[in-house]
Protein backbone atom coordinates (compact mmCIF):
# COMPACT_ATOMS: atom_id res chain seq x y z
CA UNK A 1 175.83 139.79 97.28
CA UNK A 2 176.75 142.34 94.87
CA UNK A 3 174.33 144.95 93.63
CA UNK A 4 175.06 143.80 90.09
CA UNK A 5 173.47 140.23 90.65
CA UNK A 6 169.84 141.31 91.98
CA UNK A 7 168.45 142.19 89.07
CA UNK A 8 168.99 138.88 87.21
CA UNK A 9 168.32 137.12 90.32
CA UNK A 10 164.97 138.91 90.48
CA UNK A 11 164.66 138.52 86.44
CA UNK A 12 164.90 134.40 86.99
CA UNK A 13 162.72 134.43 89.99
CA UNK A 14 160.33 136.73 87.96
CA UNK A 15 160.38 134.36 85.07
CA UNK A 16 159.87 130.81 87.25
CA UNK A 17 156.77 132.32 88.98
CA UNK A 18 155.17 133.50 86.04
CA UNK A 19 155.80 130.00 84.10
CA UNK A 20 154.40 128.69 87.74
CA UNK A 21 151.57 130.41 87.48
CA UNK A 22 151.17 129.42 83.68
CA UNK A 23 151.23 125.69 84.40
CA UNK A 24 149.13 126.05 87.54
CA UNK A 25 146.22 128.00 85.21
CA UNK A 26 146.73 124.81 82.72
CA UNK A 27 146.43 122.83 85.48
CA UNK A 28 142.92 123.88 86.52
CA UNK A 29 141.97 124.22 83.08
CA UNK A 30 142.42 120.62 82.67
CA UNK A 31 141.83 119.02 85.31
CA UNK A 32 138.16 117.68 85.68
CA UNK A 33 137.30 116.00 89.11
CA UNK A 34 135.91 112.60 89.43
CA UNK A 35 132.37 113.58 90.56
CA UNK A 36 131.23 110.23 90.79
CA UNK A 37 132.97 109.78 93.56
CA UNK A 38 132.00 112.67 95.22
CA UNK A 39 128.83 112.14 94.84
CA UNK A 40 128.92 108.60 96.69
CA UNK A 41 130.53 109.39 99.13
CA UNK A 42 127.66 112.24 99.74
CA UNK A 43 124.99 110.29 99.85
CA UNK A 44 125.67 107.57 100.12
CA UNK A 45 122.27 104.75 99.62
CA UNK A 46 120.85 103.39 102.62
CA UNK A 47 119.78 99.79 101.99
CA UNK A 48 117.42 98.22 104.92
CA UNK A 49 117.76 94.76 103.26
CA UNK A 50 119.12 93.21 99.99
CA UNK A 51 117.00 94.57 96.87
CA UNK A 52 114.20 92.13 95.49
CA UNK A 53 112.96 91.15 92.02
CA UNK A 54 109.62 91.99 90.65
CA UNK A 55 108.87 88.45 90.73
CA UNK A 56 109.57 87.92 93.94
CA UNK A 57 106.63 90.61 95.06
CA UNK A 58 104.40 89.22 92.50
CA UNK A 59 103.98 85.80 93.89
CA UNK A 60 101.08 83.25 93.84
CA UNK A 61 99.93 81.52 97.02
CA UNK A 62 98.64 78.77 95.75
CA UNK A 63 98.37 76.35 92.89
CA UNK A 64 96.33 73.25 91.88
CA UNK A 65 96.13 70.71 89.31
CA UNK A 66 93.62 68.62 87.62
CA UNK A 67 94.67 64.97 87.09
CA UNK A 68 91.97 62.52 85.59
CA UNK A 69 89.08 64.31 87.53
CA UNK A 70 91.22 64.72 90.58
CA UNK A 71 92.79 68.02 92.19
CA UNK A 72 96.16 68.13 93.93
CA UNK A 73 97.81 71.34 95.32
CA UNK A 74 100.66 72.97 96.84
CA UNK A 75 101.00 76.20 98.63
CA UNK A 76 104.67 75.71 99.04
CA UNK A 77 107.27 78.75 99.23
CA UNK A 78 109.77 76.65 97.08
CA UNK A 79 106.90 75.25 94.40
CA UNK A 80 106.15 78.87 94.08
CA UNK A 81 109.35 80.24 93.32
CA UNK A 82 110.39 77.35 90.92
CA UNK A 83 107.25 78.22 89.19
CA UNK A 84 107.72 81.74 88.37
CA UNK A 85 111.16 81.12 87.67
CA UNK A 86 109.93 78.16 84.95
CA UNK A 87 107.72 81.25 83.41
CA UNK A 88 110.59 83.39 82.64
CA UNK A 89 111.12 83.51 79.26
CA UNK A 90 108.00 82.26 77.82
CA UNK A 91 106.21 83.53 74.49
CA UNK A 92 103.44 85.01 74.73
CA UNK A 93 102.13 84.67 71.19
CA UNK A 94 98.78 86.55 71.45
CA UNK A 95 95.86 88.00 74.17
CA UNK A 96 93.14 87.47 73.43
CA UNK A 97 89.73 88.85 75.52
CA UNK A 98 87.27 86.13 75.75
CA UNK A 99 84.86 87.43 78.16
CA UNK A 100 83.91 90.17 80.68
CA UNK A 101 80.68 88.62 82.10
CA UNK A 102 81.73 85.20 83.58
CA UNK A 103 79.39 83.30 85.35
CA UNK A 104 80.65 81.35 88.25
CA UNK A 105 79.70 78.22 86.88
CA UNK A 106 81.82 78.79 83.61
CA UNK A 107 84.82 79.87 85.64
CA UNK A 108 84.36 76.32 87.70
CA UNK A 109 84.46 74.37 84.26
CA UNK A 110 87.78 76.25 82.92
CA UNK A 111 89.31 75.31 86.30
CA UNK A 112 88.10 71.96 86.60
CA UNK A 113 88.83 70.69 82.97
CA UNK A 114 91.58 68.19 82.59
CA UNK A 115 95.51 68.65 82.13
CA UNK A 116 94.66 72.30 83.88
CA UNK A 117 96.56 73.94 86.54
CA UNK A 118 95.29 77.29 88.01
CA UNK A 119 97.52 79.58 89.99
CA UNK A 120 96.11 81.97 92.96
CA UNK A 121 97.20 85.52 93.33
CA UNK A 122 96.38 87.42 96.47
CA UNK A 123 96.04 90.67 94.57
CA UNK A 124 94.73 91.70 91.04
CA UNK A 125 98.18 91.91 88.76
CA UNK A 126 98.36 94.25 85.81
CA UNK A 127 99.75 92.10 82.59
CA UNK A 128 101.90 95.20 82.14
CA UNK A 129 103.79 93.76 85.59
CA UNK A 130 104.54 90.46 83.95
CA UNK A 131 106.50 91.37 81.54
CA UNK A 132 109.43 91.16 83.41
CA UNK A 133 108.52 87.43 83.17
CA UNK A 134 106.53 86.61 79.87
CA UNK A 135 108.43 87.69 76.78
CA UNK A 136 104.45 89.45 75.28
CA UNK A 137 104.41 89.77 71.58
CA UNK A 138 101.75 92.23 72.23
CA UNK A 139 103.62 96.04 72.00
CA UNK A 140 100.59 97.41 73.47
CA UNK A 141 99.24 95.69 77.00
CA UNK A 142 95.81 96.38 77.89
CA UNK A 143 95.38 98.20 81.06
CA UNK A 144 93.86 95.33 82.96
CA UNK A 145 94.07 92.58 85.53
CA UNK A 146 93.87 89.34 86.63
CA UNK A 147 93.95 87.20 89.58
CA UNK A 148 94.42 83.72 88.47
CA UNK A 149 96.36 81.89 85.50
CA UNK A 150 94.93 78.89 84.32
CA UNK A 151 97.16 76.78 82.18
CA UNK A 152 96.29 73.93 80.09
CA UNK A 153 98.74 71.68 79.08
CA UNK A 154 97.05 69.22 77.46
CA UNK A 155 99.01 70.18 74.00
CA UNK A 156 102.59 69.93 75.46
CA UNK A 157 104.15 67.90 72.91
CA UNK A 158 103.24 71.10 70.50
CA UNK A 159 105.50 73.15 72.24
CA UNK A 160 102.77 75.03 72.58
CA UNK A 161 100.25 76.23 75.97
CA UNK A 162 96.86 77.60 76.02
CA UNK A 163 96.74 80.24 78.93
CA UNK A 164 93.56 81.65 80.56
CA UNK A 165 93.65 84.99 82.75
CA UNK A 166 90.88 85.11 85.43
CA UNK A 167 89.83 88.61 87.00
CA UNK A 168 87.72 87.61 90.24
CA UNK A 169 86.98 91.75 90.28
CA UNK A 170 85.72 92.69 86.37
CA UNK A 171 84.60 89.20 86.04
CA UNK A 172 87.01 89.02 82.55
CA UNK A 173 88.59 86.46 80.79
CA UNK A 174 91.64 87.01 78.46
CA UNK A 175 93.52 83.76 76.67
CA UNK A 176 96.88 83.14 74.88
CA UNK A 177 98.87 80.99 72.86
CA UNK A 178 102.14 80.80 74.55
CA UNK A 179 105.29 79.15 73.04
CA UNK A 180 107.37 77.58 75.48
CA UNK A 181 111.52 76.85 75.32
CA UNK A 182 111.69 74.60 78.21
CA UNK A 183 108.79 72.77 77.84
CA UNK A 184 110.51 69.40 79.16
CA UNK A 185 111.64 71.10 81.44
CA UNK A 186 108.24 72.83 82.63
CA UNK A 187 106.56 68.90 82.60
CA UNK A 188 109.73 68.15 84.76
CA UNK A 189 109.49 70.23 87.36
CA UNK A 190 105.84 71.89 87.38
CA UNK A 191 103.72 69.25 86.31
CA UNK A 192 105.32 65.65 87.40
CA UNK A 193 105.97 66.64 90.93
CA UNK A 194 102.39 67.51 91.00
CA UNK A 195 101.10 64.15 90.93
CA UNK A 196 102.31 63.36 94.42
CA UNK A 197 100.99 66.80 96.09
CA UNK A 198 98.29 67.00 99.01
CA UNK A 199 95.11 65.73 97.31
CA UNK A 200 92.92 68.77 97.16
CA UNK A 201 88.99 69.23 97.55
CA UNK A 202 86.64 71.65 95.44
CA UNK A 203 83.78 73.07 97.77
CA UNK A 204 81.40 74.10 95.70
CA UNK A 205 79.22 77.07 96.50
CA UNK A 206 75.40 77.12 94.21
CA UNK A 207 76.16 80.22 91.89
CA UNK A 208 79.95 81.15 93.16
CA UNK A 209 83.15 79.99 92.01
CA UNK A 210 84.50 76.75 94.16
CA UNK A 211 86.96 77.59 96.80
CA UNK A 212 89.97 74.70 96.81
CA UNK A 213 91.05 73.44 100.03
CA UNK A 214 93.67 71.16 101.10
CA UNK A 215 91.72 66.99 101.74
CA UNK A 216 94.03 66.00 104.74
CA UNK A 217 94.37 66.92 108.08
CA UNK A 218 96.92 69.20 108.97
CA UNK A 219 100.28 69.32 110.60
CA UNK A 220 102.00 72.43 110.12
CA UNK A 221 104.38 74.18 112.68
CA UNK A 222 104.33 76.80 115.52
CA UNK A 223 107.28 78.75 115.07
CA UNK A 224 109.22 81.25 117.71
CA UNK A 225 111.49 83.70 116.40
CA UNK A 226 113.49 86.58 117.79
CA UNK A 227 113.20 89.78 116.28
CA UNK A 228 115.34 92.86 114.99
CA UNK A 229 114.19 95.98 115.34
CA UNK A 230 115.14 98.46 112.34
CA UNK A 231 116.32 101.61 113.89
CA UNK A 232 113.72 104.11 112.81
CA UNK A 233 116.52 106.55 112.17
CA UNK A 234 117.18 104.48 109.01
CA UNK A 235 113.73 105.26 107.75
CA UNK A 236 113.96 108.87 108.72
CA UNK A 237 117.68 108.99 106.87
CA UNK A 238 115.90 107.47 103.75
CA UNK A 239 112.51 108.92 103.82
CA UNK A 240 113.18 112.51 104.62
CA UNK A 241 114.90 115.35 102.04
CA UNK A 242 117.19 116.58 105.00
CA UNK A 243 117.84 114.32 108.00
CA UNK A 244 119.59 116.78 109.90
CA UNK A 245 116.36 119.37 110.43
CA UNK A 246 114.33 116.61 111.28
CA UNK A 247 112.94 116.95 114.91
CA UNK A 248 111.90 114.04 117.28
CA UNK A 249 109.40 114.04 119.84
CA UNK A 250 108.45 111.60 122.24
CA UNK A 251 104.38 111.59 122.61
CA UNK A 252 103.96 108.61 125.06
CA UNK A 253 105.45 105.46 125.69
CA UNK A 254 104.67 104.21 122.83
CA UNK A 255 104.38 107.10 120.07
CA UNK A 256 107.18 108.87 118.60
CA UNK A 257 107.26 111.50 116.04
CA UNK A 258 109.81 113.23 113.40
CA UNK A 259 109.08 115.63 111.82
CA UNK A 260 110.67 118.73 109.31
CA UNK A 261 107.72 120.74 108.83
CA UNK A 262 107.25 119.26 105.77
CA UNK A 263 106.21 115.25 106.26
CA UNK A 264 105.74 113.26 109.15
CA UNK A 265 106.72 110.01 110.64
CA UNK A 266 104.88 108.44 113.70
CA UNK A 267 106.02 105.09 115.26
CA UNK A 268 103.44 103.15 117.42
CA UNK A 269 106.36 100.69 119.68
CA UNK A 270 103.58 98.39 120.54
CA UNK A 271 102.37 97.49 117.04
CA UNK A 272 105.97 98.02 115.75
CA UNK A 273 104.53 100.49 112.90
CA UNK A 274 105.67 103.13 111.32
CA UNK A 275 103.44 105.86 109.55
CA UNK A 276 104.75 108.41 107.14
CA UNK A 277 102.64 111.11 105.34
CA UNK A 278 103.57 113.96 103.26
CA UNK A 279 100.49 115.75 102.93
CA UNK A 280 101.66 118.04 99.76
CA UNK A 281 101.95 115.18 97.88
CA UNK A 282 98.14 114.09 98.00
CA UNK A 283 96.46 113.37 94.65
CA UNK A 284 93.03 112.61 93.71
CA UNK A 285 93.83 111.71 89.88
CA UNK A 286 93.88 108.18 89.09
CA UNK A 287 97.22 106.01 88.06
CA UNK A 288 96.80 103.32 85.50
CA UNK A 289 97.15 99.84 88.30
CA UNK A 290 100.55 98.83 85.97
CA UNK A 291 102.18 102.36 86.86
CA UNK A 292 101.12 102.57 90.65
CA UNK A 293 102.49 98.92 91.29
CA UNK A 294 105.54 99.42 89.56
CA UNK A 295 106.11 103.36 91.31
CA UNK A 296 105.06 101.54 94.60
CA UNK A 297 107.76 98.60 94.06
CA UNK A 298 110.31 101.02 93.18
CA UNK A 299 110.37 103.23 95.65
CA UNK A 300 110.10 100.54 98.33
CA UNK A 301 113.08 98.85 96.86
CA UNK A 302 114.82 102.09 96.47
CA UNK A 303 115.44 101.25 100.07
CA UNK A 304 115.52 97.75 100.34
CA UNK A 305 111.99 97.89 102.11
CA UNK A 306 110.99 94.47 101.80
CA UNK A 307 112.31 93.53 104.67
CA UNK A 308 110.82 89.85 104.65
CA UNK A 309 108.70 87.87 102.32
CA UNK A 310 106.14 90.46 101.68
CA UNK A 311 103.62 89.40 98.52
CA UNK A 312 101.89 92.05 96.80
CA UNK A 313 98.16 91.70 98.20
CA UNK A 314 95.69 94.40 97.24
CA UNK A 315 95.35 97.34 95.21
CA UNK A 316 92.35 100.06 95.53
CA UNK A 317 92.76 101.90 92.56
CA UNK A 318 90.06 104.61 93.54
CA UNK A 319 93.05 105.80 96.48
CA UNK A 320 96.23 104.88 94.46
CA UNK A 321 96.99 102.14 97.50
CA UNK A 322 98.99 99.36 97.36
CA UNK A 323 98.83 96.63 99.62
CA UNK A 324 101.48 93.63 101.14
CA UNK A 325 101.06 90.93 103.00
CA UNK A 326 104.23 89.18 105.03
CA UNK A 327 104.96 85.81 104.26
CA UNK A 328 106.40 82.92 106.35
CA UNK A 329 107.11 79.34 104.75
CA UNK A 330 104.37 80.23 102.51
CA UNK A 331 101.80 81.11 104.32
CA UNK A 332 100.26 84.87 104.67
CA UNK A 333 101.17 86.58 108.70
CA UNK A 334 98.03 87.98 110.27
CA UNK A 335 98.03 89.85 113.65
CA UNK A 336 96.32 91.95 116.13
CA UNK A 337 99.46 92.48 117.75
CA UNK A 338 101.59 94.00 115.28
CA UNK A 339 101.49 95.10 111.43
CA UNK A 340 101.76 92.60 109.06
CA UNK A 341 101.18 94.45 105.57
CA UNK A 342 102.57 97.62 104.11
CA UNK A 343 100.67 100.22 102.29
CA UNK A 344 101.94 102.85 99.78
CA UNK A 345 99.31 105.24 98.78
CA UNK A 346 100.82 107.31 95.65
CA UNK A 347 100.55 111.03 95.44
CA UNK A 348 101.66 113.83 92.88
CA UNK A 349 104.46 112.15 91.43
CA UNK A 350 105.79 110.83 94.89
CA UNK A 351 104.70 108.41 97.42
CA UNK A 352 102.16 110.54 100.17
CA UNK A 353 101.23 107.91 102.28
CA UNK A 354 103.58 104.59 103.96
CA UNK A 355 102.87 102.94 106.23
CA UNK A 356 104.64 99.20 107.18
CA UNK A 357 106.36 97.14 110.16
CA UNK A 358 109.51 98.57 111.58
CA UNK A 359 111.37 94.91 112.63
CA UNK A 360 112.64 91.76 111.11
CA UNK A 361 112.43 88.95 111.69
CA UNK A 362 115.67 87.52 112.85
CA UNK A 363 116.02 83.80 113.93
CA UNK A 364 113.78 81.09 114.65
CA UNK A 365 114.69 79.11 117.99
CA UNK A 366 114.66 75.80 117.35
CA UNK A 367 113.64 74.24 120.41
CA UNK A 368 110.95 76.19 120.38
CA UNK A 369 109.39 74.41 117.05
CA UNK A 370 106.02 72.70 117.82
CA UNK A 371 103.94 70.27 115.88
CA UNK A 372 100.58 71.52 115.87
CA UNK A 373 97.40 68.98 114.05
CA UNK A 374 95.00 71.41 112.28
CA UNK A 375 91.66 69.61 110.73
CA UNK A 376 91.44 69.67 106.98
CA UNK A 377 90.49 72.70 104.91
CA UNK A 378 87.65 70.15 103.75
CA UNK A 379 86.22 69.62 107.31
CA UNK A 380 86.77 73.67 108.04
CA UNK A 381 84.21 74.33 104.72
CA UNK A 382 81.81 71.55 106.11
CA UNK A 383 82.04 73.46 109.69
CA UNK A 384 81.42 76.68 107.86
CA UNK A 385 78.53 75.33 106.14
CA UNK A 386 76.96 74.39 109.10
CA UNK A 387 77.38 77.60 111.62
CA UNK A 388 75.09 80.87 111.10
CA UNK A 389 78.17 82.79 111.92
CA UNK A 390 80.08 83.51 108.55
CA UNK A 391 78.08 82.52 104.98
CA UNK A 392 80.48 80.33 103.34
CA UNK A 393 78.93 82.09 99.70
CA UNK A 394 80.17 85.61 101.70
CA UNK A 395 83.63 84.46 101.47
CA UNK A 396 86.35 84.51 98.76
CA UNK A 397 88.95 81.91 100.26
CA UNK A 398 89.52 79.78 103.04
CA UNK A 399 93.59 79.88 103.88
CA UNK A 400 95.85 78.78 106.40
CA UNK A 401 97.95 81.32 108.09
CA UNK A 402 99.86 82.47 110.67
CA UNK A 403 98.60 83.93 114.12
CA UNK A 404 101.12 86.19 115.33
CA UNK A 405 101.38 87.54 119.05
CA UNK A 406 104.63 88.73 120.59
CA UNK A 407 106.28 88.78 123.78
CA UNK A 408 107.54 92.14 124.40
CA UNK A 409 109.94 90.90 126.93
CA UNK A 410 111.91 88.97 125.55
CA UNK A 411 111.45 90.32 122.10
CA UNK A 412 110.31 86.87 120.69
CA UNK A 413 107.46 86.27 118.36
CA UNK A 414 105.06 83.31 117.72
CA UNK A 415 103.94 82.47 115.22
CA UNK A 416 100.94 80.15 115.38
CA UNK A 417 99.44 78.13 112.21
CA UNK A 418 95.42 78.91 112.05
CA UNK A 419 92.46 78.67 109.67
CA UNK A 420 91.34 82.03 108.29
CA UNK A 421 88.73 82.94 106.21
CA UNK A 422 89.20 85.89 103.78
CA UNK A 423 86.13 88.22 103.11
CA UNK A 424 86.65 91.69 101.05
CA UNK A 425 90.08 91.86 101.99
CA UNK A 426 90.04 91.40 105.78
CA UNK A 427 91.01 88.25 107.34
CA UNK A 428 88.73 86.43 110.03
CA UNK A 429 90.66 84.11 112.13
CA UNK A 430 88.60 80.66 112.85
CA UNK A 431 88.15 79.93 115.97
CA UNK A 432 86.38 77.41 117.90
CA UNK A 433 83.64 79.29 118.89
CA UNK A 434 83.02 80.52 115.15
CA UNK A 435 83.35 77.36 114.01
CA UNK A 436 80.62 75.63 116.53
CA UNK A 437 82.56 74.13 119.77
CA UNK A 438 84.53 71.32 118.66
CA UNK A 439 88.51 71.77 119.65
CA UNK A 440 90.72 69.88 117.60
CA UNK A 441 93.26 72.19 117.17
CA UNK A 442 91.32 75.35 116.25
CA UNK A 443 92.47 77.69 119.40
């Protein structure tokens, strides 16, 4: 090539790299990257199970009904949730405080009136936590609880509901109006199928409120079911700030801990428990019960932490603790064996203290299913009344449960349907010797 042509040649060249260049600036000028997606694909959520609804934590365990100086009752799973679903959407025209010195014996009329039904919550529940359920007219909430709802009916064809809020722990009363859409619809399927429930016995107690038991004997089913164990490293992937630094020891056969110098986590492999604490975090200032339930909710769901049918149970406001209790068929899981409840205690702005079950439950094995006759609660209370062993005035409810034990080898569990009596918050399993000798089912 000819001296004559490099110049141009390099002129051309010259001329295409600069425009390159030119369009290649524009280029990263205007381009803006989809950070959405890079941020998924970062971090991406860890979900333990399927997400739940508020109302699905918030859950009575029992309800009864006063027909023409009668009581029926139900403490079914599916009653429960139809209930609570029936709720949504309702009016609440007013609140009203009534009282915050009941005596037992007015708290026994307001149940036992007619065209009542009263609905049993394990734990105190803010109002501020229903309001993912009532539609309140009230902007402001007060800061307060209640453990049973007691509805009266007896004005239906007004469209209308009185609505009484029991709190078993500041002895208050609060009522409303409440304006209901589906009213047919509530009669329908709250009240009519009523009518035909378990006929239901008030024990009364001089000076306490009555405890409601079921009249008939029993027969409820043992269940087996095999179990899943949730790899701990999912908790350690959702619990800690960095997985990678985290550093496991093995203590003994059946401790484990992670740590990142920061926070904790210790499994116990018998009881199937895990324990994590993040000892910065502890607080000794007091949350408002309607914040710490709904920061304890949250950041359980956050990682799909309720792993079965876990009820919210108990709250002790003085540590910022939340409490649930595991569910099956619609009866509260107790245990020696293994953890049945979760705690969250809240700390600065973050959760300091959780501790809960690491397995789920996975499949019940069918032949396995066992009829078992339990007496009625009514001839339980008359038992009670008669041994020196538990006070039936010492107690706050007599419930039927599960027992459950589990066979480490073959990773089964049982779940066996008891009597329990429920005193401050701890369960006391009935047996035969508490309840004076006679068998009849009470192993």
């Amino acid at each position: 090539m000819g001296m004559k042509y490099i110049e141009p040649v390099k002129s051309v060249v010259l001329f295409l790299l600069v425009m390159l260049s030119v369009v290649l600036t524009f280029l990263i000028w205007t381009y803006t990257p989809d950070y959405k997606y890079i941020e998924n694909t970062e971090r991406k959520e860890i979900l333990i199970k399927p997400q739940k609804e508020m109302e699905d934590i918030i859950r009575p365990y029992k309800a009864i009904f006063r027909f023409d100086e009668e009581f029926t009752g139900t403490v079914s799973n599916n009653a429960m949730k139809n209930m609570m679903k029936t709720f949504k959407g309702w009016n609440v025209l007013d609140l009203v405080p009534v009282n915050n010195n009941l005596s037992a014996n007015y708290v026994n009329q307001i149940v036992g009136a007619d065209h009542r039904m009263t609905i049993f919550f394990t734990g105190e529940v803010p109002f501020l936590a229903f309001n993912t359920i009532f539609q309140f007219a009230e902007k402001e909430l007060p800061e307060t609880t209640f453990n049973r709802m007691i509805i009266d009916w007896s004005n239906s064809n007004s469209k209308e509901l009185m609505i009484y809020y029991i709190s078993s722990n500041n002895q208050s009363l609060f009522r409303s109006r409440v304006s209901v859409p589906n009213m047919t619809q509530f009669l329908q399927e709250v009240i009519e199928p009523a009518k035909k429930y378990e006929a239901y016995k008030e024990v009364e107690r001089d000076g306490y409120t009555s405890l409601y038991v079921v009249n008939d004997k029993i027969e409820s089913i043992k269940y087996t079911y095999f179990i899943e164990d949730i790899t701990p490293e999912l908790f350690k992937n959702v619990l800690f700030q960095d997985p990678n630094i985290v550093q496991r020891n093995v203590e003994s056969a059946s401790s484990e801990k992670y740590t990142d110098g920061m926070s904790l986590m210790t499994l116990d492999t018998n009881l199937k428990s895990l324990n994590y604490v993040y000892p910065a975090a502890e607080s000794s200032i007091k949350i408002e019960p309607s914040k710490l339930l709904k920061d304890s909710f949250e950041f359980i769901n956050e990682h799909g932490g309720f792993t079965a049918d876990f009820r919210y149970a108990s709250t002790s406001t003085n540590k910022n603790q939340m409490d649930y209790q595991m569910y099956l068929q619609g009866f509260p899981v107790y245990s020696n064996h293994v953890l049945t409840k979760m705690t969250t205690i809240w700390g600065d702005s973050r959760i300091f203290h959780y501790k809960r079950p690491y397995f789920a439950l996975d499949m019940d094995i069918s032949l396995e299913k066992e009829i078992k006759e339990l007496p009625s609660g009514g001839e339980v209370a008359e038992r009670l009344k008669n041994t020196n062993n538990i006070a039936l005035s010492d107690i706050d409810e007599i419930v039927l449960g599960y027992y459950l034990t589990q066979n480490q080898e073959q990773n089964i569990f049982i779940f066996e349907p008891c009597w329990f009596v429920i005193r401050n918050g701890s369960w006391i399993k009935l047996t035969p010797e508490i309840l004076g000798g006679v068998k009849n089912g009470l192993e």
